[in-house]
C-alpha atoms as a PDB file:
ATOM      1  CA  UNK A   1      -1.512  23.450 -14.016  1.00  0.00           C
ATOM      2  CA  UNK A   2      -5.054  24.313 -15.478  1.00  0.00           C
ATOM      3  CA  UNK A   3      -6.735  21.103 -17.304  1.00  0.00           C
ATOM      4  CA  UNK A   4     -10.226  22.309 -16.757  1.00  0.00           C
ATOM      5  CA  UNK A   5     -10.650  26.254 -17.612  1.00  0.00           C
ATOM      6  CA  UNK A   6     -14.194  26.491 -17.119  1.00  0.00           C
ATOM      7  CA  UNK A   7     -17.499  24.888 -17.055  1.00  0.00           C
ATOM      8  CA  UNK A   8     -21.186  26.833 -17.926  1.00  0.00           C
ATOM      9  CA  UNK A   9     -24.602  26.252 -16.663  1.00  0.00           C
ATOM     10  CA  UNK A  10     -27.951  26.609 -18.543  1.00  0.00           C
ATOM     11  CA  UNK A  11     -29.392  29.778 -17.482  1.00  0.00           C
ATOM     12  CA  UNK A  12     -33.399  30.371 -16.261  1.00  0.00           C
ATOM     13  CA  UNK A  13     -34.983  30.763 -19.777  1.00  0.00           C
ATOM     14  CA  UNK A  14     -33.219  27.708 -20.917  1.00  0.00           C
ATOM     15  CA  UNK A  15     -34.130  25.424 -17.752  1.00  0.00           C
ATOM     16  CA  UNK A  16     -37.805  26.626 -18.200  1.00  0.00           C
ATOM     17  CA  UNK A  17     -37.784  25.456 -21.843  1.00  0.00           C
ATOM     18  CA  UNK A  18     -37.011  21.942 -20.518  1.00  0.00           C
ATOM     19  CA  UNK A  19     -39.089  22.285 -18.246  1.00  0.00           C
ATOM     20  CA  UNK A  20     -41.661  23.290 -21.051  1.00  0.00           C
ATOM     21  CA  UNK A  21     -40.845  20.923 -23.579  1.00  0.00           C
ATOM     22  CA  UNK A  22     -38.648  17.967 -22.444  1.00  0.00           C
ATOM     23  CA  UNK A  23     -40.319  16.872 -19.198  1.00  0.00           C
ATOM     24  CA  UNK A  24     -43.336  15.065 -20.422  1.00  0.00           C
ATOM     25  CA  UNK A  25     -44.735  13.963 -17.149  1.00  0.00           C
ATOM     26  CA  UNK A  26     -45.218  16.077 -14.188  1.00  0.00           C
ATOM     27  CA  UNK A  27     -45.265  13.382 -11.502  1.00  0.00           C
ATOM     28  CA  UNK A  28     -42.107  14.948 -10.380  1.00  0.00           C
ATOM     29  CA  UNK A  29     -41.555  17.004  -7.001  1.00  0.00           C
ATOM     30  CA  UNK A  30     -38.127  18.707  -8.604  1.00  0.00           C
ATOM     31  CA  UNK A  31     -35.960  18.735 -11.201  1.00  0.00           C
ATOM     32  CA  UNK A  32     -33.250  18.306  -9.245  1.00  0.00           C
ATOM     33  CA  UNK A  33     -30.209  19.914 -10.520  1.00  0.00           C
ATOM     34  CA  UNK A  34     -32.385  22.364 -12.625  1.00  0.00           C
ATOM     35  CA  UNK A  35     -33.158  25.464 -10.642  1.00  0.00           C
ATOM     36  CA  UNK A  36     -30.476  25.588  -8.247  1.00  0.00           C
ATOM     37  CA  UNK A  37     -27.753  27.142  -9.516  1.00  0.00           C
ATOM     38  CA  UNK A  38     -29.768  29.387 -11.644  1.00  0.00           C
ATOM     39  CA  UNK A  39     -31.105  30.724  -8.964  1.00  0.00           C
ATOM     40  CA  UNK A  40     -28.198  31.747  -6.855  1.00  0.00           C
ATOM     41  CA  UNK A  41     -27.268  33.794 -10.389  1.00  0.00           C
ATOM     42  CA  UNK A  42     -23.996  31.209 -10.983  1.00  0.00           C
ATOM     43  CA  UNK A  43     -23.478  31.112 -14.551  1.00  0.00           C
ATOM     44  CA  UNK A  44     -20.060  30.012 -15.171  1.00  0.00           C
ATOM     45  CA  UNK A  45     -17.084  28.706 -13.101  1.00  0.00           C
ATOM     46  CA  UNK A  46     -13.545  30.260 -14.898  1.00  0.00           C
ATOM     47  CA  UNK A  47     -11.165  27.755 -13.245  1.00  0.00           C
ATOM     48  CA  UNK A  48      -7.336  28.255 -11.348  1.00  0.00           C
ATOM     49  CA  UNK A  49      -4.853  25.737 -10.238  1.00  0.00           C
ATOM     50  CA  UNK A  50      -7.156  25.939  -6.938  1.00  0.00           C
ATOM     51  CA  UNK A  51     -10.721  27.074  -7.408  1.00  0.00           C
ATOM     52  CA  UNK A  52     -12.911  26.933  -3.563  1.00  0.00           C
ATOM     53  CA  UNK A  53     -15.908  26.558  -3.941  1.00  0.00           C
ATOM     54  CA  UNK A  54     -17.295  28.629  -0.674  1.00  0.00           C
ATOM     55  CA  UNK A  55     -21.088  28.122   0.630  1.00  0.00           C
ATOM     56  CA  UNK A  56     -22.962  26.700   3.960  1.00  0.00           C
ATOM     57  CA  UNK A  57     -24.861  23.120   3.587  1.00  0.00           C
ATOM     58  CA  UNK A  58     -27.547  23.478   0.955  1.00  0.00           C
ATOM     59  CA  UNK A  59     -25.296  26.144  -1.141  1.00  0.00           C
ATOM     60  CA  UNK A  60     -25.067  24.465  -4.281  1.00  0.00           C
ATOM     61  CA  UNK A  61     -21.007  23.622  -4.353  1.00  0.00           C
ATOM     62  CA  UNK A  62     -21.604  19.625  -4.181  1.00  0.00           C
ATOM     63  CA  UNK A  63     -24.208  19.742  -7.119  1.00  0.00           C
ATOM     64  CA  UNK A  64     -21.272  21.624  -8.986  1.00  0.00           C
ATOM     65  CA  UNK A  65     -18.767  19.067  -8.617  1.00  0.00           C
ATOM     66  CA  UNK A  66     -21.332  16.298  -9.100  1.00  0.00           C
ATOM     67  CA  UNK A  67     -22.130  18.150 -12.372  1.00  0.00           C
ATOM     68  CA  UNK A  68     -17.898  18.283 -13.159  1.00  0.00           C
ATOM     69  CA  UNK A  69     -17.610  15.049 -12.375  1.00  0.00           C
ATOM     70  CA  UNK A  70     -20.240  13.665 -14.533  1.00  0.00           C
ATOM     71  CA  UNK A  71     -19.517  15.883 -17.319  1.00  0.00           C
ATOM     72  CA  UNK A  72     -15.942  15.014 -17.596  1.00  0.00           C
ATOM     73  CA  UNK A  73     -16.206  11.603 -16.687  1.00  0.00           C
ATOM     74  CA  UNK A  74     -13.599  11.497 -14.037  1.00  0.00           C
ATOM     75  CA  UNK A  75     -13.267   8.288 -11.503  1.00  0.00           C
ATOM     76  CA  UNK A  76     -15.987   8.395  -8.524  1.00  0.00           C
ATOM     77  CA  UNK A  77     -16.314   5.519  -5.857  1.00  0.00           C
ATOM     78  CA  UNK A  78     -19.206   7.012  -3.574  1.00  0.00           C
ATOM     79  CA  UNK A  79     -22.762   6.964  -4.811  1.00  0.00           C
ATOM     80  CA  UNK A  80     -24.614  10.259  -4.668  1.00  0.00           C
ATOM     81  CA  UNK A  81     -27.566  12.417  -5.439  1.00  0.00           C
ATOM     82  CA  UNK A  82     -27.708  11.838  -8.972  1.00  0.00           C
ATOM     83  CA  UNK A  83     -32.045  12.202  -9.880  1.00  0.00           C
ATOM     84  CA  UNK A  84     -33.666  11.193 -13.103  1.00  0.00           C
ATOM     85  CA  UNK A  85     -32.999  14.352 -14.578  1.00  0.00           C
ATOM     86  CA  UNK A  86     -28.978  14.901 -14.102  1.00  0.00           C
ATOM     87  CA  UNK A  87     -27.967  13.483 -17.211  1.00  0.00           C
ATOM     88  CA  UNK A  88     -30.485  16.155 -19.282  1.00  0.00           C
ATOM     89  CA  UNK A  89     -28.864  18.763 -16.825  1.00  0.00           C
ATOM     90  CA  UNK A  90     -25.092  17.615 -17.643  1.00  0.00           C
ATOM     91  CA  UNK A  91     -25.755  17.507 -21.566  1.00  0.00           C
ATOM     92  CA  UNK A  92     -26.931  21.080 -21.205  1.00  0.00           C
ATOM     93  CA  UNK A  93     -23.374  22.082 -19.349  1.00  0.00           C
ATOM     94  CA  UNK A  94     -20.509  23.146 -21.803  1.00  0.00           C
ATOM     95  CA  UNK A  95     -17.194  22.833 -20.681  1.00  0.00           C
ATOM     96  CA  UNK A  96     -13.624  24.429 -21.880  1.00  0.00           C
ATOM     97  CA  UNK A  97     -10.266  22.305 -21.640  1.00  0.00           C
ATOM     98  CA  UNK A  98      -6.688  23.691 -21.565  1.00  0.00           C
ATOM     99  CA  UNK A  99      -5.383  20.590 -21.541  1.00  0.00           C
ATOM    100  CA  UNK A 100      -6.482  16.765 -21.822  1.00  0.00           C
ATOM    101  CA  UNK A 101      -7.911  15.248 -18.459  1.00  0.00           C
ATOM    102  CA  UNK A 102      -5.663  12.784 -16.856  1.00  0.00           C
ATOM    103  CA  UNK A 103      -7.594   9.482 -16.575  1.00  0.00           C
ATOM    104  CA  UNK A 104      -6.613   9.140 -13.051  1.00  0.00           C
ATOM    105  CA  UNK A 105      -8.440  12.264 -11.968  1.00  0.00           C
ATOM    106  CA  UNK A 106     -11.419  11.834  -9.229  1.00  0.00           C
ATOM    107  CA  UNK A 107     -13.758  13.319  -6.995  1.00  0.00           C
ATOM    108  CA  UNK A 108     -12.973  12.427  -3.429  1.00  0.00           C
ATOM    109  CA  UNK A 109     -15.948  13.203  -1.043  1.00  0.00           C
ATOM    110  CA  UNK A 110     -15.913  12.714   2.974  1.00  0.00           C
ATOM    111  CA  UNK A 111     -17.594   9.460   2.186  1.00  0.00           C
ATOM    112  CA  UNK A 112     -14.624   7.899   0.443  1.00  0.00           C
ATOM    113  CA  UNK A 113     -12.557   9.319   3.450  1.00  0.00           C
ATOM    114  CA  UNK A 114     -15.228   7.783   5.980  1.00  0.00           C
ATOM    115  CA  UNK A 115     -14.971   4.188   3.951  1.00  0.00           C
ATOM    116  CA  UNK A 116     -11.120   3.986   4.181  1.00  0.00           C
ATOM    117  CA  UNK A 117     -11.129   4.637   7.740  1.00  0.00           C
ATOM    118  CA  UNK A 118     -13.878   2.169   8.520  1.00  0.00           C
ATOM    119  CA  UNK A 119     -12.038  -0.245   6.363  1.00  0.00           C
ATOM    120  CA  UNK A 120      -8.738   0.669   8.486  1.00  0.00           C
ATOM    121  CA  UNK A 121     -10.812   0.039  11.483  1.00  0.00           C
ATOM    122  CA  UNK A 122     -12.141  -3.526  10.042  1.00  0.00           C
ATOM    123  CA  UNK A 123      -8.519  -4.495   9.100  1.00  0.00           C
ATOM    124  CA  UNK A 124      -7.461  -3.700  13.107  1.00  0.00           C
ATOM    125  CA  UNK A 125     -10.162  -5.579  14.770  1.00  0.00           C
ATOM    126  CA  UNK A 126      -9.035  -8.725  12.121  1.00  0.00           C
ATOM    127  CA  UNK A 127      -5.648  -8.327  13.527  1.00  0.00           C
ATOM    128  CA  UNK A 128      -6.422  -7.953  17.257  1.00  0.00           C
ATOM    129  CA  UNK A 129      -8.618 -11.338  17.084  1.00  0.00           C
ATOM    130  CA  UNK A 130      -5.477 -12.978  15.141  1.00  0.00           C
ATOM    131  CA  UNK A 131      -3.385 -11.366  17.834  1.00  0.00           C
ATOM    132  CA  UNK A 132      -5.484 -13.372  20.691  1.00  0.00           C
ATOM    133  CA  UNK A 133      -5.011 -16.636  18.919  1.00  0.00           C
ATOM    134  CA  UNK A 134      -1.224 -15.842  18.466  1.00  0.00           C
ATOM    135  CA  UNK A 135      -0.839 -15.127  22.229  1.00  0.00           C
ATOM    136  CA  UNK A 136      -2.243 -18.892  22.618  1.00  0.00           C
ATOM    137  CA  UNK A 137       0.241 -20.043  20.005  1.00  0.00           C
ATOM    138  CA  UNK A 138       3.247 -18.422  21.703  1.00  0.00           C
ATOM    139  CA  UNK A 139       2.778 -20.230  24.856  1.00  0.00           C
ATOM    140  CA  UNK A 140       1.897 -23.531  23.555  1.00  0.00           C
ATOM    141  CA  UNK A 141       4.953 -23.256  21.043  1.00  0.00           C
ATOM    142  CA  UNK A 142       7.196 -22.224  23.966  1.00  0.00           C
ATOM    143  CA  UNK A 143       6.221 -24.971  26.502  1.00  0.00           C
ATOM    144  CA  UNK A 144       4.805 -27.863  25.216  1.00  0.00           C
ATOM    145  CA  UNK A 145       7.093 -30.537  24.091  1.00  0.00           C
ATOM    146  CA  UNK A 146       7.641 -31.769  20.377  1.00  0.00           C
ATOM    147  CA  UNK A 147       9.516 -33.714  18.031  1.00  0.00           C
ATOM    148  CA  UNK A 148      10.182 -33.731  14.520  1.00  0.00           C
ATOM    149  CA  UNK A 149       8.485 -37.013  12.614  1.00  0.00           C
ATOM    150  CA  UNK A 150       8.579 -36.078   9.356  1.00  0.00           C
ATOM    151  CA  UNK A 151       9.169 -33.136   6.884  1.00  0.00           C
ATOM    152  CA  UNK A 152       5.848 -31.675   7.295  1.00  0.00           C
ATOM    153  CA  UNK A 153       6.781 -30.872  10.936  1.00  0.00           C
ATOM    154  CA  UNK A 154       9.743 -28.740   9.935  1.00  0.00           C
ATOM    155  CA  UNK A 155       7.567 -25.852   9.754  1.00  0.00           C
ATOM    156  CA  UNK A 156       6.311 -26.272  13.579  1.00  0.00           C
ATOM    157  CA  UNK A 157       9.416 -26.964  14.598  1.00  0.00           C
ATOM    158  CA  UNK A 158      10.686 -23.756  13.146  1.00  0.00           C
ATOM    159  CA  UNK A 159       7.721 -21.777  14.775  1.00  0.00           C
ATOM    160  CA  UNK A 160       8.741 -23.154  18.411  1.00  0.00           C
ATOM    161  CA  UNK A 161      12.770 -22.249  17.851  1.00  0.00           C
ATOM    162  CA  UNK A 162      11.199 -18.757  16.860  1.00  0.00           C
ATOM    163  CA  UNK A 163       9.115 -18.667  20.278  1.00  0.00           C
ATOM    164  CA  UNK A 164      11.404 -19.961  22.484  1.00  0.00           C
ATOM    165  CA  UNK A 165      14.237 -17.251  21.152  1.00  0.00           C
ATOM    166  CA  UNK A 166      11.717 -14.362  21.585  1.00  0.00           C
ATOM    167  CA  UNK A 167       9.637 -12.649  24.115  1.00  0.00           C
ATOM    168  CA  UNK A 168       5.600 -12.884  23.881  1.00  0.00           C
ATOM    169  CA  UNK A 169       5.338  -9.415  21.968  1.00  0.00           C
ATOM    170  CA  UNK A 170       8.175 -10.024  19.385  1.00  0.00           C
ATOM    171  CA  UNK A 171       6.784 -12.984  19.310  1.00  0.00           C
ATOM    172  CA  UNK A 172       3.496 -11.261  17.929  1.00  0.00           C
ATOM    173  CA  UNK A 173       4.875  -8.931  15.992  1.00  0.00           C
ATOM    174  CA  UNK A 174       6.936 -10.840  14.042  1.00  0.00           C
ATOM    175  CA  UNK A 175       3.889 -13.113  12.684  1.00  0.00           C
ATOM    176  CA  UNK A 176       1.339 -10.627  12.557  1.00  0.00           C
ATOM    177  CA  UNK A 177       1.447  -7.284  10.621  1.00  0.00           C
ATOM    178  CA  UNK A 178       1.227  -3.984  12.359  1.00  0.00           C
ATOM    179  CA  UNK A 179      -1.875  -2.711  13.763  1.00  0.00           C
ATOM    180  CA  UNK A 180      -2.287   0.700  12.386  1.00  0.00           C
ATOM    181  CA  UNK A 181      -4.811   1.993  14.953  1.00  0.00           C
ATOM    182  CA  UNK A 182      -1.476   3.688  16.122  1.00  0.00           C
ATOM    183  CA  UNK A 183      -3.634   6.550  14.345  1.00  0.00           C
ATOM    184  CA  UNK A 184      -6.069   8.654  14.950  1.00  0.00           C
ATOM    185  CA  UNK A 185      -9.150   9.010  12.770  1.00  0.00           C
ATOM    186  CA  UNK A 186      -7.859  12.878  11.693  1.00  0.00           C
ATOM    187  CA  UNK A 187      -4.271  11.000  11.353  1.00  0.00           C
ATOM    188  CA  UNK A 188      -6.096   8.125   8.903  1.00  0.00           C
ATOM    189  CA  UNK A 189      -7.833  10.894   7.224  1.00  0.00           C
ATOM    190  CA  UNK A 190      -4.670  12.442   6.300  1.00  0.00           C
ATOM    191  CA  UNK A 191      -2.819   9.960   5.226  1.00  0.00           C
ATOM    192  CA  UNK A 192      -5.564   9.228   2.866  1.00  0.00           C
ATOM    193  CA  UNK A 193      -5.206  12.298   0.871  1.00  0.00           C
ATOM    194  CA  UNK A 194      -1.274  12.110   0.862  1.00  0.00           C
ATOM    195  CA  UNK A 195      -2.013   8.863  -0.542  1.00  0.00           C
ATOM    196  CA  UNK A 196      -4.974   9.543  -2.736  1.00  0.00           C
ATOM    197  CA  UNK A 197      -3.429  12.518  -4.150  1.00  0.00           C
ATOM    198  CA  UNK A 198      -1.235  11.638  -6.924  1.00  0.00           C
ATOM    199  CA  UNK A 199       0.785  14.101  -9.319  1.00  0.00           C
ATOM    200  CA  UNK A 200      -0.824  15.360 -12.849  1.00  0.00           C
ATOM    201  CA  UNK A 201      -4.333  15.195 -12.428  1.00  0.00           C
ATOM    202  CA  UNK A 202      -7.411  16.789 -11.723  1.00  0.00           C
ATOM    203  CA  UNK A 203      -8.607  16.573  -8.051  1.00  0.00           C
ATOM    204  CA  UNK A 204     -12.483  17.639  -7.049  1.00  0.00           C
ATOM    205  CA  UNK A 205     -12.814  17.511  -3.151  1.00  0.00           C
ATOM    206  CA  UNK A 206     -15.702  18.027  -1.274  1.00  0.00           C
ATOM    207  CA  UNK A 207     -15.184  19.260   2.105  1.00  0.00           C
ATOM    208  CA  UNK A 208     -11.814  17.522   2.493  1.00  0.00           C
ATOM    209  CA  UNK A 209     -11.715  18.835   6.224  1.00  0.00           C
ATOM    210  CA  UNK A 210     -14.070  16.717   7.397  1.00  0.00           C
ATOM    211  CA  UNK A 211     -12.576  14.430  10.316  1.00  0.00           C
ATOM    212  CA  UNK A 212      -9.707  16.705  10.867  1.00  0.00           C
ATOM    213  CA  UNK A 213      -8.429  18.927  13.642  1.00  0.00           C
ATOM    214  CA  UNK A 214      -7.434  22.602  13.112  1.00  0.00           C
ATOM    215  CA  UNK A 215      -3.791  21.426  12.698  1.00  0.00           C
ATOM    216  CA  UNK A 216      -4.382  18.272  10.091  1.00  0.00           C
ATOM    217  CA  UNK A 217      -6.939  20.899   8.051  1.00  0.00           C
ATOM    218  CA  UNK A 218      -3.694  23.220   7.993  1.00  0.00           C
ATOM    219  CA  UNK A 219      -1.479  20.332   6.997  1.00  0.00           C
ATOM    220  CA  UNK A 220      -4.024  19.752   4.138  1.00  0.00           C
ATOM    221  CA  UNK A 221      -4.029  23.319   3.026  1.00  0.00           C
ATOM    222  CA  UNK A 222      -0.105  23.226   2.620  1.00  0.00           C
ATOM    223  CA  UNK A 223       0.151  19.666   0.900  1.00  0.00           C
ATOM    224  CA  UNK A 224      -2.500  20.895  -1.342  1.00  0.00           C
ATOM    225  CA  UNK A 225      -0.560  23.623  -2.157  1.00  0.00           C
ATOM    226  CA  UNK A 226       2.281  21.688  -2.856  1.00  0.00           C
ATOM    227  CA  UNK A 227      -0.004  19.736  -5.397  1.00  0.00           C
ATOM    228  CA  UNK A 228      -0.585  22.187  -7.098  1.00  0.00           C
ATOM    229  CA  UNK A 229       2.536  23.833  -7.543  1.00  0.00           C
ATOM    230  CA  UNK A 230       4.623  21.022  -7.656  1.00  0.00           C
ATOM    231  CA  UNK A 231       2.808  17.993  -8.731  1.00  0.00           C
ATOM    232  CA  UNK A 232       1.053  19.561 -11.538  1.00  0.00           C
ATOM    233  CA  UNK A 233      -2.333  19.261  -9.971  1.00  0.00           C
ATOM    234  CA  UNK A 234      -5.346  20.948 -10.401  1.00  0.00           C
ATOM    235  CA  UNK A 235      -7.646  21.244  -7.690  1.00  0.00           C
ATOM    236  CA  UNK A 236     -11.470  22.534  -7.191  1.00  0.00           C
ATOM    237  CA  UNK A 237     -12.510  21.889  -3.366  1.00  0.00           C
ATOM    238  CA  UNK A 238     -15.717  22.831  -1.914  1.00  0.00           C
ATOM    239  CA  UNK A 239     -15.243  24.190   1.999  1.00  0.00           C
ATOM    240  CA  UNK A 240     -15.859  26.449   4.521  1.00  0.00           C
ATOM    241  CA  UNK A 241     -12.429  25.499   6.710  1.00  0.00           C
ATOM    242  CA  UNK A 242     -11.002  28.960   6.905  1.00  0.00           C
ATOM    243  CA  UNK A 243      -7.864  26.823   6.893  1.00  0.00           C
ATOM    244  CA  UNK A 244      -8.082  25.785   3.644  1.00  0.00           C
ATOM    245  CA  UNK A 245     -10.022  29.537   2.194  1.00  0.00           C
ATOM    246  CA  UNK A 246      -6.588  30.686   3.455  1.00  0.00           C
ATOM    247  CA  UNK A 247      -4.521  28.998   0.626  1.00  0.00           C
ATOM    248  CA  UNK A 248      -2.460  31.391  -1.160  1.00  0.00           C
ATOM    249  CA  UNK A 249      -3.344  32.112  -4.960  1.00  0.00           C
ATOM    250  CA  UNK A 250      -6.703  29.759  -4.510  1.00  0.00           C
ATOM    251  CA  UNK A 251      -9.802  31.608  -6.474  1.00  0.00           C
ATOM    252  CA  UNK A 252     -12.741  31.578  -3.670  1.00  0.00           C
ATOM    253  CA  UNK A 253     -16.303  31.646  -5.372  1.00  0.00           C
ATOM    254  CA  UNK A 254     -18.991  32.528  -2.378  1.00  0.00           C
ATOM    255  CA  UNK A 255     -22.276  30.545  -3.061  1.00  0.00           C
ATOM    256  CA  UNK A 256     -23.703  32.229  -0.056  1.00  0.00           C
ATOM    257  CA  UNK A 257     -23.729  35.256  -1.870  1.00  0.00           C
ATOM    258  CA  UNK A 258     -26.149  35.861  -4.719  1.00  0.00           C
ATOM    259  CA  UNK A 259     -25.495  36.714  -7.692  1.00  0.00           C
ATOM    260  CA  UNK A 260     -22.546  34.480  -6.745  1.00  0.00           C
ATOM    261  CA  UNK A 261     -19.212  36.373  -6.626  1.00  0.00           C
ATOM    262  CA  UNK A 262     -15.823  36.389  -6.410  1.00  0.00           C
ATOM    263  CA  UNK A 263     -14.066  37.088  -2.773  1.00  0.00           C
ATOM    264  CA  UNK A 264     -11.210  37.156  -0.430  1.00  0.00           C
ATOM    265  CA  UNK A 265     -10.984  34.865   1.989  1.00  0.00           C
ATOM    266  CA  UNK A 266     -10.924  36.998   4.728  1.00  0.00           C
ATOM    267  CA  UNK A 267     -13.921  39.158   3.619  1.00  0.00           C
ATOM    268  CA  UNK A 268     -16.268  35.493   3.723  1.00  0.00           C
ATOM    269  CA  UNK A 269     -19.105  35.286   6.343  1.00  0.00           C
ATOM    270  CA  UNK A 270     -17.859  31.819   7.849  1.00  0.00           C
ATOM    271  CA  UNK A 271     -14.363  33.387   8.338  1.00  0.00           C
ATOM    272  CA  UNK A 272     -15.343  36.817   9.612  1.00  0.00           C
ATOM    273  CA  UNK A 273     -17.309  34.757  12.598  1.00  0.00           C
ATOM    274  CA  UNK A 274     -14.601  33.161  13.418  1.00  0.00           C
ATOM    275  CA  UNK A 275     -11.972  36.326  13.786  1.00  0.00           C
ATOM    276  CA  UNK A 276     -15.315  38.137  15.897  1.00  0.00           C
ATOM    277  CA  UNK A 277     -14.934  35.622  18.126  1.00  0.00           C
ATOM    278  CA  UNK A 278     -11.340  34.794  19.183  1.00  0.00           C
ATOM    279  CA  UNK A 279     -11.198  38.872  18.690  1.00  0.00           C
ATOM    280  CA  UNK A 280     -13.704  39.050  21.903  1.00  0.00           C
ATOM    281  CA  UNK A 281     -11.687  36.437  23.540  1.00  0.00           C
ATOM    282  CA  UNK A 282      -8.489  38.172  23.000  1.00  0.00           C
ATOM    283  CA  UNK A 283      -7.633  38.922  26.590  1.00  0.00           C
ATOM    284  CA  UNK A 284      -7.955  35.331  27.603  1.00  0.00           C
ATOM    285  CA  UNK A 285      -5.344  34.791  25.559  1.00  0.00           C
ATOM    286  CA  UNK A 286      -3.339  37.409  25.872  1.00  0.00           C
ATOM    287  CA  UNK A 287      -3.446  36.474  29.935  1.00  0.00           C
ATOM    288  CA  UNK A 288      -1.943  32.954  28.855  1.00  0.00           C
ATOM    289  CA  UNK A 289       1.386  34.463  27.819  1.00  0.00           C
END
């Protein structure tokens, strides 16, 4: 599915007439996003199902989907570098639709992922402090003495019957919810996206793979593809996971290169350093079998 076909960025001549004419004051270190993507010769973005956006830190592919974001108006919960001259930059964007935007498209960025797992982590140490003070009822339920006086002690009555029936950790369990530490943080991270993810929209991710092992970043690469072919998704993700480059049909854009172009995944710089090296290593491994 193809919702956004392409976006287009102000060229050089028509950043420096801003510059020129528009900015009044010149108080201003940068013009922050004028200039950058200009300068690393991207013009226009022509968009797939999945569209990578390719490039080391400092590359430009967050500004573009902070630029997408903002000039479709899709749902954002993390805060992020927006300047006092993004909106001028945005206006000066044009943009080409295939279809409507779902309203429930977002941009998901490593610190939405980083929030949900801290607030995972906040919700387990609530529960292991309510598990201490459950351990205390248990036995005091279990072995103190009581009797029923009125209707108001049903309830404790109920709770001891329930104690005295059941070991100390069914005990637990059955008045507490589960603690879902059980998982990882790579574990939390994916669950978040198989969560996050829902079918018919438009999804821009930025450097999804952060917080996940080579195997979760490969179990990301295959549910995205799923998304996209079965959910009626459409995705644009910035990365440099070779894991997710690797996604069949995906259209790679290298922001390392400039004028940007188009590539394979296996002809990018962050991917080629990766087969030089296990390729020097191969007769470790090859001793291993």
């Amino acid at each position: 599915m193809i919702y956004l076909e392409s976006i287009t960025f102000p060229d050089a001549d028509a950043e420096w007439d801003f510059r020129v004419y528009e900015v009044k004051r010149t108080c201003y270190n940068t013009l922050y996003p004028f200039f950058v993507l200009s300068e690393i010769g991207l013009s226009c973005v022509n968009f797939e199902p999945i569209t990578i956006l390719y490039g080391g830190n400092g590359s430009g592919k967050t500004t573009v989907l902070n630029i997408i974001a903002e000039k479709l108006g899709v749902k954002r919960s993390a805060p992020y570098n927006r300047s006092n001259f993004f909106e001028d930059y945005v206006k000066m964007c044009l943009v080409r639709v295939e279809e409507k935007i779902p309203q429930h498209s977002a941009i998901v960025t490593s610190d939405d992922v980083f929030d949900y797992m801290l607030g995972v982590r906040s919700l387990n140490e609530g529960i292991d402090r309510k598990k201490e003070l459950l351990f205390d009822d248990y036995l005091e339920a279990k072995y103190n003495g009581f009797r029923v006086r009125s209707l108001e002690d049903y309830g404790e009555l109920k709770k001891r019957n329930i104690a005295r029936s059941k070991t100390q950790s069914e005990f637990v369990r059955s008045q507490l919810m589960e603690n879902v530490r059980e998982q990882s943080n790579g574990e939390s991270a994916s669950f978040y996206f198989r969560q996050r993810i829902e079918a018919d929209a438009l999804y821009l991710l930025d450097e999804p793979e952060n917080s996940l092992s080579a195997a979760k970043q490969i179990e990301l690469a295959g549910y995205l593809e799923e998304s996209a072919r079965y959910m009626n998704c459409q995705l644009i993700v910035s990365t440099h996971s070779p894991f997710l480059l690797a996604m069949e049909s995906a259209k790679i854009y290298d922001l390392d290169e400039h004028p940007v172009d188009i590539k394979r995944w296996t002809q990018l710089e962050n991917v080629r350093i990766y087969h030089d090296f296990f390729l020097r290593h191969k007769e470790k491994f090859e001793k291993l079998r």
